[in-house]
C-alpha atoms as a PDB file:
ATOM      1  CA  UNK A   1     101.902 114.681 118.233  1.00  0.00           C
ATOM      2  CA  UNK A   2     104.868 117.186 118.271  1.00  0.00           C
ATOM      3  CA  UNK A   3     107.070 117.329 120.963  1.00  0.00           C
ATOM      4  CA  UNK A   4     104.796 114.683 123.067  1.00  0.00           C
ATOM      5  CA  UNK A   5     107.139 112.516 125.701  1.00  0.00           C
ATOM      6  CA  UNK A   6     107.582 108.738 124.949  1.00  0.00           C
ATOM      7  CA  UNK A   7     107.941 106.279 127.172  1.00  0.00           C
ATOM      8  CA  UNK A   8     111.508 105.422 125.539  1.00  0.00           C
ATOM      9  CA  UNK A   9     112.242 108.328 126.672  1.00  0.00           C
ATOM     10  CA  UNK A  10     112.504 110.006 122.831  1.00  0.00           C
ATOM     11  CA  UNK A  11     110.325 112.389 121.710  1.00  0.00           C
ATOM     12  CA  UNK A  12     108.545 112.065 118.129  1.00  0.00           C
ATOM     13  CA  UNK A  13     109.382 115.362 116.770  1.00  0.00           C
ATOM     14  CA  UNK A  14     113.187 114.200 117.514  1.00  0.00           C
ATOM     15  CA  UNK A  15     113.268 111.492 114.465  1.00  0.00           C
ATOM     16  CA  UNK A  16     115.801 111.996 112.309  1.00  0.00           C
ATOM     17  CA  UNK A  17     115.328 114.251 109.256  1.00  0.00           C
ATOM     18  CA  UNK A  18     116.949 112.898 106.213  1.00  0.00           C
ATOM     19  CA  UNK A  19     115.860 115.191 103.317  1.00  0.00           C
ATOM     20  CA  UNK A  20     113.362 118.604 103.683  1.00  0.00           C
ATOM     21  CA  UNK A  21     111.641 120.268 100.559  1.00  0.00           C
ATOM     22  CA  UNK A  22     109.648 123.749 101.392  1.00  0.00           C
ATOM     23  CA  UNK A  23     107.406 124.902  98.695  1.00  0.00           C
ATOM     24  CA  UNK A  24     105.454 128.525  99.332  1.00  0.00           C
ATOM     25  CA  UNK A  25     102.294 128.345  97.415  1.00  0.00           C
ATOM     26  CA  UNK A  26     100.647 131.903  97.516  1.00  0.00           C
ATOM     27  CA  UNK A  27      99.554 132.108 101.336  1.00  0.00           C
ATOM     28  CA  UNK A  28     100.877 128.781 102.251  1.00  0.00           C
ATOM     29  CA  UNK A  29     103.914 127.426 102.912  1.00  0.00           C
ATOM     30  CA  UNK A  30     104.213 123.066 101.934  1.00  0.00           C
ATOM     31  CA  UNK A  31     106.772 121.368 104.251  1.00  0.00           C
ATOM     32  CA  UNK A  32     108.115 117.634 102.550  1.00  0.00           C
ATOM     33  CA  UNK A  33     110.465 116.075 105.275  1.00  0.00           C
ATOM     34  CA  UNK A  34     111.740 112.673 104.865  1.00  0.00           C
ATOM     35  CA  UNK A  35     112.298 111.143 108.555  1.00  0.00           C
ATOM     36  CA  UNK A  36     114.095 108.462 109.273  1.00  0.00           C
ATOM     37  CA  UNK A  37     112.233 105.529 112.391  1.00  0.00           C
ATOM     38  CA  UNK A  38     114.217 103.520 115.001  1.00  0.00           C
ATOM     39  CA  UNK A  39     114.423 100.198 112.356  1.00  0.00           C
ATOM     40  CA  UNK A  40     115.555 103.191 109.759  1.00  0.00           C
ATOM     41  CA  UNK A  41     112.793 103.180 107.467  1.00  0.00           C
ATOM     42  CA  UNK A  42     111.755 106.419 105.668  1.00  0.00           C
ATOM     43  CA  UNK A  43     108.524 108.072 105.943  1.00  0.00           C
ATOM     44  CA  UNK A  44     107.220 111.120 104.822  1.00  0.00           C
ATOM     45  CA  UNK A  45     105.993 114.395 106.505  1.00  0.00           C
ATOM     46  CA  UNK A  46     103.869 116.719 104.455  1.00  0.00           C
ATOM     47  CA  UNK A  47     103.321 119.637 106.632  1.00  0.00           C
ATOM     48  CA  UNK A  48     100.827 122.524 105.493  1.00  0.00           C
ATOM     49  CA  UNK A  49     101.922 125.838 107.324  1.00  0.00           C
ATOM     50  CA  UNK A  50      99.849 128.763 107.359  1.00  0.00           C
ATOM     51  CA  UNK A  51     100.891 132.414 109.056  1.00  0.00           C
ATOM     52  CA  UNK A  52      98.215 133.870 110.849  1.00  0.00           C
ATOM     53  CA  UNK A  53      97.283 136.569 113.364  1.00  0.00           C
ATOM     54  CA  UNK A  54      95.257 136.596 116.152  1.00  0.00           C
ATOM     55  CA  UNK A  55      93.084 139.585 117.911  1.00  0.00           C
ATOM     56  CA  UNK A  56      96.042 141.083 119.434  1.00  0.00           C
ATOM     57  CA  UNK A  57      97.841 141.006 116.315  1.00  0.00           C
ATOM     58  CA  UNK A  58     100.675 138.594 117.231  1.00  0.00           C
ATOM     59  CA  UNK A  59     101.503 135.952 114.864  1.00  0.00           C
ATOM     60  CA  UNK A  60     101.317 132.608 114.626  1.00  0.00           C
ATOM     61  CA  UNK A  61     101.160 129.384 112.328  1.00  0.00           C
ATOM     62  CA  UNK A  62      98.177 127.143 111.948  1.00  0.00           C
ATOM     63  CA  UNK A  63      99.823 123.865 110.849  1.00  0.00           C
ATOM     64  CA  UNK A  64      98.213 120.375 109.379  1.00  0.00           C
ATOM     65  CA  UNK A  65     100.605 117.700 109.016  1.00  0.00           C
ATOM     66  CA  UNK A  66     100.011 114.578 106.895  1.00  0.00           C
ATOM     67  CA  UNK A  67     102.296 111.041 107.660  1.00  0.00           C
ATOM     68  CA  UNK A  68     102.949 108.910 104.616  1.00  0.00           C
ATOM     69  CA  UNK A  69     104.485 105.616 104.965  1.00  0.00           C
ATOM     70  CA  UNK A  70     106.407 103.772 102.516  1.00  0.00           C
ATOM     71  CA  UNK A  71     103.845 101.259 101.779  1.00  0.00           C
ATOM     72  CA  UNK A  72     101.581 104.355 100.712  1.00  0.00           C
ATOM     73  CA  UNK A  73     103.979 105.907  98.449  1.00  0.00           C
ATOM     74  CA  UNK A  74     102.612 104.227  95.515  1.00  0.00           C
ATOM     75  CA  UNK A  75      99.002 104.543  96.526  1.00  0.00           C
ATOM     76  CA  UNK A  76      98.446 107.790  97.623  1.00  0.00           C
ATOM     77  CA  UNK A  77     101.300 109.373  94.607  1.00  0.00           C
ATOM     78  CA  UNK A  78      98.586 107.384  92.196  1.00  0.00           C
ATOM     79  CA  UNK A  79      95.235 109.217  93.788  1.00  0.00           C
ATOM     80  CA  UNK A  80      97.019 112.301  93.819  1.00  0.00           C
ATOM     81  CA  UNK A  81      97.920 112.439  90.152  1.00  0.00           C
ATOM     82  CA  UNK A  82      94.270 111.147  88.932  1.00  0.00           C
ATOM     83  CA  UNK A  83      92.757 113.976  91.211  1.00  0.00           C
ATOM     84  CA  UNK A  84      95.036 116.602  89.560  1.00  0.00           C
ATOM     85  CA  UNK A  85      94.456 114.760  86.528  1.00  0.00           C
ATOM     86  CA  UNK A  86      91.026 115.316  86.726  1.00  0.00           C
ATOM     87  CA  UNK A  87      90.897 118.509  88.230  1.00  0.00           C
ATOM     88  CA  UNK A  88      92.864 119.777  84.815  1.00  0.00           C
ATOM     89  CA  UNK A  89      90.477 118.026  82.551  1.00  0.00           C
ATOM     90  CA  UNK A  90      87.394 119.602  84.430  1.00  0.00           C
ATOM     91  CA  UNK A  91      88.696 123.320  84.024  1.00  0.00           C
ATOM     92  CA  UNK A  92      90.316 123.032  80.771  1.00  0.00           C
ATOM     93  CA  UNK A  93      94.154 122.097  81.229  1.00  0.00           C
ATOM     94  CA  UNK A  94      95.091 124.815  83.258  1.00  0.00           C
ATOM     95  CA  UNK A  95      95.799 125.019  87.164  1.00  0.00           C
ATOM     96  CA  UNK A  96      95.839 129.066  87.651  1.00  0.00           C
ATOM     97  CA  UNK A  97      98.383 130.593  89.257  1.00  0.00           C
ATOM     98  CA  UNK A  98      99.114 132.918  91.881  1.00  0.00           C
ATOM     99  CA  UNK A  99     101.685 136.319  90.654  1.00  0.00           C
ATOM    100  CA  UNK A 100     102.461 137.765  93.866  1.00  0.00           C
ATOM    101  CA  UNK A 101     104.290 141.162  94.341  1.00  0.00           C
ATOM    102  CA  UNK A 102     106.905 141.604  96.496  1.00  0.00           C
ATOM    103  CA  UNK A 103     105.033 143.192  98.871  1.00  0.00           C
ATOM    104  CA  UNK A 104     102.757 140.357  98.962  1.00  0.00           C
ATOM    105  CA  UNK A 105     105.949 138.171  98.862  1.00  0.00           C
ATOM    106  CA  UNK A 106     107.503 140.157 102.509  1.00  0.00           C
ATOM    107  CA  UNK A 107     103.935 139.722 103.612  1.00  0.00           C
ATOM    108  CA  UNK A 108     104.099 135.857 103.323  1.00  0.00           C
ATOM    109  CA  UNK A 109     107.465 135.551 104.409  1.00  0.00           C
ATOM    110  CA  UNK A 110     108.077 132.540 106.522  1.00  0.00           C
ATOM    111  CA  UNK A 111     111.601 132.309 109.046  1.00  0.00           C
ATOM    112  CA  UNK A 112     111.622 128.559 109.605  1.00  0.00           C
ATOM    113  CA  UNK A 113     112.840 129.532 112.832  1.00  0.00           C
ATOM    114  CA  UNK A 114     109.300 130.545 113.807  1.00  0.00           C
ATOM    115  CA  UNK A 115     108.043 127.169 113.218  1.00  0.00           C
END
């Protein structure tokens, strides 16, 4: 849980980022950060970040975050290629894509400040 207190006195979102990947897919924005833990072994953070705006109009981001540990690398990097995989085969061999305008693009922007 993000910014939640430990009794170490460290908080969890304060782990060490070693390497950070965004990728903006159409309305979404992918967040891959490699974090370091106290015994210095890598995991991986796959955030999902999506800007949204409530009644008033202000906006916000609806996040999901995913942990992956080393010991699932393998694993889960296996079920996720069969799915796609799969997924390709069932609708022919092609994953559509979104074209997005530059309006569309301003629209989407995300500052990473705002996070």
């Amino acid at each position: 849980m993000e910014g939640y207190e430990r009794k170490d006195g460290m908080e969890t979102s304060d782990r060490e980022e070693i390497y950070s990947k965004a990728v903006r897919a159409g309305k979404r924005t992918y967040f891959f950060d490699v974090k370091a833990t106290r015994n210095n072994d890598y995991y991986l953070t796959i955030t999902e970040s999506k800007k949204k705006f409530d009644d008033n109009g202000t906006q916000n981001f609806e996040k999901h975050k995913i942990f992956l540990y080393k010991e699932d690398f393998e694993k889960f990097s296996e079920g996720l290629d069969e799915v796609v995989k799969y997924i390709k085969a069932a609708i022919g061999g092609e994953i559509p894509t979104t074209k997005t305008t530059e309006s569309a693009k301003s629209e989407f922007d995300v500052d990473f400040d705002q996070i």
